[in-house]
Protein backbone atom coordinates (compact mmCIF):
# COMPACT_ATOMS: atom_id res chain seq x y z
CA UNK A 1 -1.29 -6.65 -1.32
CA UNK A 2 -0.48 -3.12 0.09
CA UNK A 3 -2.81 -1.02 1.76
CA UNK A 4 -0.76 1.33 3.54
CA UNK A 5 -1.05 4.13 0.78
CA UNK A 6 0.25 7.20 3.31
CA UNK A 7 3.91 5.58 4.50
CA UNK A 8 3.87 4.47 0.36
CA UNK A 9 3.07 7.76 -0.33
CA UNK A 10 5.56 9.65 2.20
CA UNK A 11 8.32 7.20 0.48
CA UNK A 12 7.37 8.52 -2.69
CA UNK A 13 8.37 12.00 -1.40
CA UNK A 14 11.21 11.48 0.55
CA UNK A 15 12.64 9.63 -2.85
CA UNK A 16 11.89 12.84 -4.46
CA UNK A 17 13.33 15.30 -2.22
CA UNK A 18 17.00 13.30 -2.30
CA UNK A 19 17.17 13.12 -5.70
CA UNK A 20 15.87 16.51 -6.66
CA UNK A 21 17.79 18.41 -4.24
CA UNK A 22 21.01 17.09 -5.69
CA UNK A 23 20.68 17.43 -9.15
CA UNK A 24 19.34 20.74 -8.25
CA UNK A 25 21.68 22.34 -6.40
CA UNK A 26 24.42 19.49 -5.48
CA UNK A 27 26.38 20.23 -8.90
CA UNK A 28 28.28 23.10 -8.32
CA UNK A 29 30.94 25.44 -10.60
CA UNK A 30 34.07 26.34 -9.65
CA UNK A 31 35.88 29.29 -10.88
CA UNK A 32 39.05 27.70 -11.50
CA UNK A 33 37.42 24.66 -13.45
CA UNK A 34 35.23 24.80 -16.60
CA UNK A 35 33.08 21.68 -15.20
CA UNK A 36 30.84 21.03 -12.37
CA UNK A 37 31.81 19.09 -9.42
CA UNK A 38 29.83 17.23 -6.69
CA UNK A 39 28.96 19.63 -3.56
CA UNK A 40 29.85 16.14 -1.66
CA UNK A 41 33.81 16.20 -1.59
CA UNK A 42 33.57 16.42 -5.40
CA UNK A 43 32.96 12.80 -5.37
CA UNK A 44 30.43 12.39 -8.37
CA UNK A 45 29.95 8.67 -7.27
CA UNK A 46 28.26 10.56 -4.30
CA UNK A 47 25.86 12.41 -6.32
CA UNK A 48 25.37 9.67 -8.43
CA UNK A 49 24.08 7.18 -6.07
CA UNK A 50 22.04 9.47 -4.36
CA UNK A 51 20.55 10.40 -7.59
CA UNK A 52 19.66 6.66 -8.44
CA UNK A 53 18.60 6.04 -5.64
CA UNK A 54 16.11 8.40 -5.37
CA UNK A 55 14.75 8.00 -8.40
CA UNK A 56 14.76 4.09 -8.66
CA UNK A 57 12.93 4.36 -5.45
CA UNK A 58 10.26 6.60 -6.96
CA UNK A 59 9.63 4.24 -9.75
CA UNK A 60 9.48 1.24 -6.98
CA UNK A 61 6.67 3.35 -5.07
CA UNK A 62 4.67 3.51 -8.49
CA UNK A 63 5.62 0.13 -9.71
CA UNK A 64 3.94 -1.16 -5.70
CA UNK A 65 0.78 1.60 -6.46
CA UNK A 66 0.41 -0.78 -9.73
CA UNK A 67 0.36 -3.69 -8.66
CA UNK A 68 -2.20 -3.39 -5.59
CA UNK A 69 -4.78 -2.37 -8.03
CA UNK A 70 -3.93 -5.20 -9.97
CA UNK A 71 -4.09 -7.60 -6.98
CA UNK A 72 -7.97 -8.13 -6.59
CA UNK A 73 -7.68 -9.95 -10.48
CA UNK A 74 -4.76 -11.99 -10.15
CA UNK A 75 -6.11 -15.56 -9.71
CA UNK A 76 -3.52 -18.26 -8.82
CA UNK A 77 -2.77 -18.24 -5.17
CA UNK A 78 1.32 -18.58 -5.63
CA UNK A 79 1.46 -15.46 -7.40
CA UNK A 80 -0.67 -13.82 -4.63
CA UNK A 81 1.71 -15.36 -2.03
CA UNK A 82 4.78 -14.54 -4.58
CA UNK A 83 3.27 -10.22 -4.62
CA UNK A 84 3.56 -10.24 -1.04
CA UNK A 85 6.62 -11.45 -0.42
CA UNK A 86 8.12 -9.32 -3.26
CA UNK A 87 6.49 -6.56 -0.94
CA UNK A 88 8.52 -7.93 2.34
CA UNK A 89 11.53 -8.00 0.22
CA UNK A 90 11.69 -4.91 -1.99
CA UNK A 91 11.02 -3.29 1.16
CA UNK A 92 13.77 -4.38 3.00
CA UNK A 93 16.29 -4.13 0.52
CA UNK A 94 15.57 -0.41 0.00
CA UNK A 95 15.68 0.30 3.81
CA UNK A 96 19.25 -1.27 2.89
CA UNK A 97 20.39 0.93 0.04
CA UNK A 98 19.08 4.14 1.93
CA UNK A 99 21.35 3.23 5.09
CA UNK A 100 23.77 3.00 2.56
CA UNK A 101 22.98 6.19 0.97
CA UNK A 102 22.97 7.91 4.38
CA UNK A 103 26.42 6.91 5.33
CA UNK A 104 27.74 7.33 1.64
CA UNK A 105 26.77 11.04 1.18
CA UNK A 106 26.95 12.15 5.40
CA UNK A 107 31.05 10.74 5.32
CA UNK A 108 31.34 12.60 1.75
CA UNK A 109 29.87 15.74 3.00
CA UNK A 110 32.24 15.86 6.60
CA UNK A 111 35.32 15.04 4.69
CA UNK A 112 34.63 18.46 2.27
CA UNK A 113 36.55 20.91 2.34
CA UNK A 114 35.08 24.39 2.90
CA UNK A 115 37.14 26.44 0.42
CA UNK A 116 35.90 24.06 -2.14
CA UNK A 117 32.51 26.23 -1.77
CA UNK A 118 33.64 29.29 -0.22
CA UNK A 119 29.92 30.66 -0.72
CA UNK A 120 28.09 27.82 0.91
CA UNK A 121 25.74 27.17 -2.41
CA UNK A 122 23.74 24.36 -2.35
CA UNK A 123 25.06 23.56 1.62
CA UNK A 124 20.51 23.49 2.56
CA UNK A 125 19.97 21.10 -0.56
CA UNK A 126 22.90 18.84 0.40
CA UNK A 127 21.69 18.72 4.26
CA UNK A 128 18.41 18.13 2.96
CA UNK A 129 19.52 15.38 0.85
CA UNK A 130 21.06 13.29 4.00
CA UNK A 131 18.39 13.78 6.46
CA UNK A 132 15.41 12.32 4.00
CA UNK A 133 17.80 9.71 2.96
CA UNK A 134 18.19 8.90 7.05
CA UNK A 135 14.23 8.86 7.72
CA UNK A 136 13.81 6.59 4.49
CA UNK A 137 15.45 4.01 6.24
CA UNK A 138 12.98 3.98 8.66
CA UNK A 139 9.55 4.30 6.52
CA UNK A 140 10.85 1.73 3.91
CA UNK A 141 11.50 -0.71 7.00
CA UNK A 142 8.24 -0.03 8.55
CA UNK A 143 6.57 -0.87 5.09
CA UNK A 144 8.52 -4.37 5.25
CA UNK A 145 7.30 -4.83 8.45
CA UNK A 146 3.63 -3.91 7.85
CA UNK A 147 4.17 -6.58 4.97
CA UNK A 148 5.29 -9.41 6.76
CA UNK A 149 2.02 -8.96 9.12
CA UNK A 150 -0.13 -8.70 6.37
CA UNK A 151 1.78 -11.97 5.09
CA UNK A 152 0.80 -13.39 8.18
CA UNK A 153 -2.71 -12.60 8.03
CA UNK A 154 -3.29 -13.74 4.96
CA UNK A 155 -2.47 -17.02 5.30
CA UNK A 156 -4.84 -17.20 8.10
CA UNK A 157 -7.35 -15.53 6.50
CA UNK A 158 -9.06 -15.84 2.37
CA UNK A 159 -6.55 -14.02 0.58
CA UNK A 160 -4.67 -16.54 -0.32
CA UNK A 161 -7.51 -18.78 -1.09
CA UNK A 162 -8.83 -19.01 -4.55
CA UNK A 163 -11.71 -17.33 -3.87
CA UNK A 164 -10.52 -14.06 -3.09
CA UNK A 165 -11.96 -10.59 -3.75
CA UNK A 166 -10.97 -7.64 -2.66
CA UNK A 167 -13.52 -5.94 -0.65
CA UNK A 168 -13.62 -2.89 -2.37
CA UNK A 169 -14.09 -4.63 -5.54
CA UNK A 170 -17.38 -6.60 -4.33
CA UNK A 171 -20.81 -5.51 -5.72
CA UNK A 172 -22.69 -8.15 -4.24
CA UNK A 173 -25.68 -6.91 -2.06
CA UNK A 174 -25.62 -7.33 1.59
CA UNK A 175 -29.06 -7.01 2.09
CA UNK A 176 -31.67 -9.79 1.60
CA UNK A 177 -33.78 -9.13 -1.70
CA UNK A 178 -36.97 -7.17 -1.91
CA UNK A 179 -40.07 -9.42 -0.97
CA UNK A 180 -43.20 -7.76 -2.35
CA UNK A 181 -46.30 -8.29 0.11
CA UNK A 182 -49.74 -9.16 -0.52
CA UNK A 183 -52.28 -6.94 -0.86
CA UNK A 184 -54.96 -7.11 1.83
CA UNK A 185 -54.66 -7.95 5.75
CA UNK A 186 -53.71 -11.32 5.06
CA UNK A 187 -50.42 -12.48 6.98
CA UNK A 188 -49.35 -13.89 3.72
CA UNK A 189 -46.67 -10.90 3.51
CA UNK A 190 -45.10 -12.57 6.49
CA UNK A 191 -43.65 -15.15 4.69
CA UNK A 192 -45.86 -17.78 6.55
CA UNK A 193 -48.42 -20.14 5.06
CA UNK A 194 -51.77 -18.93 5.51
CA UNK A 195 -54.62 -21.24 6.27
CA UNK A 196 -58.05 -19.61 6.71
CA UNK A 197 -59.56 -20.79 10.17
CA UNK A 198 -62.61 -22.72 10.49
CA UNK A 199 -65.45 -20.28 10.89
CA UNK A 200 -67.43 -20.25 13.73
CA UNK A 201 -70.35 -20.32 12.19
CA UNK A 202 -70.39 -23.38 10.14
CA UNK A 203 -72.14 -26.04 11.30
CA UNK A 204 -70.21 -29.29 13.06
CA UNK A 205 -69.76 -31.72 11.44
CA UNK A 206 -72.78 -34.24 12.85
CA UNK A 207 -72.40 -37.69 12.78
CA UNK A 208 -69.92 -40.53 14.07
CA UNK A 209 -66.84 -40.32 12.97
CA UNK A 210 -63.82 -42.66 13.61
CA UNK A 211 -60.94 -42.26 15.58
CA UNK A 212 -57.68 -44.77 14.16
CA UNK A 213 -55.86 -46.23 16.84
């Protein structure tokens, strides 16, 4: 169902980098409060989202890694077609929720305040945190996109069919088996009939013999 295992692997780390960078270093202490607060305009519904985001996107990457090994042995045809579209669709809606995320946490971090981190802690991890969630959009669209061609393809092509399997998986030969030859000069090893010729030394046949008509 998915073979583009580098953009499904750079999704994978973008995912990471947002949500590691803010529970890193996007919780911050203030000295005139006992409790962190959100580097984001201490909006914890900003760090929050990011956060599940990131890591609900992770799980989707692995969940996607799963299921195209899986793919080769699943038999009826509407769940193949049902896999790929799940592809075009997953992938769409999380090119969605990480335009979301990028306007969420970019408008939360303009609108903060700069003597609510006097010491500009965590101001690298935050940064960080907007810019992968801005080139996500793109990659996770791009994946829909290379899904809705492979769509295409396949229903052009066998793997929708029931006899599908994946290429990778066949262990058929693609050679023609082994013929042993004969032994000896004979052009028996050519696969031909062999019929030894009359010799030359054998006497004609004498006599009249009769032609049919």
């Amino acid at each position: 169902v998915r073979r583009d295992h580098p953009l499904l692997a750079v999704n994978s780390v973008f995912s990471i980098v947002v949500f590691g960078s803010i529970v890193n270093e996007g919780y911050l202490n203030s000295p005139s409060e006992s409790e962190e607060f959100c580097i984001y305009n201490h909006n914890p519904n900003a760090c929050g989202y990011g956060v599940t985001v990131g890591v609900l996107a992770f799980l989707t990457c692995l969940l996607y890694l799963a299921l195209d090994v899986y793919f080769p042995q699943i038999s009826s045809v509407k769940d193949r077609k049902k896999a790929v579209l799940s592809d075009i669709g997953v992938s769409a809606f999380w090119a969605f929720l990480w335009f979301v995320a990028f306007c969420f946490l970019a408008n939360q971090w303009q609108v903060s305040e700069p003597k609510d981190n006097p010491l500009n802690e965590g101001t690298d991890a935050a940064r960080a945190a907007i810019a992968f969630s801005f080139f996500s959009i793109f990659t996770w669209a791009g994946q829909a996109v290379l899904a809705f061609q492979r769509y295409q393809i396949g229903a052009d092509s066998a793997l929708f069919s029931q006899d599908y399997m994946d290429p990778s998986q066949d262990s058929s030969m693609p050679y023609a088996p082994y013929v042993e030859p004969s032994t000896g000069p004979e052009p028996t090893s050519m696969g031909g009939t062999y019929q030894q010729p009359a010799s030359a030394f054998e006497p004609e046949p004498q006599g009249y013999q009769s032609q049919g008509y």
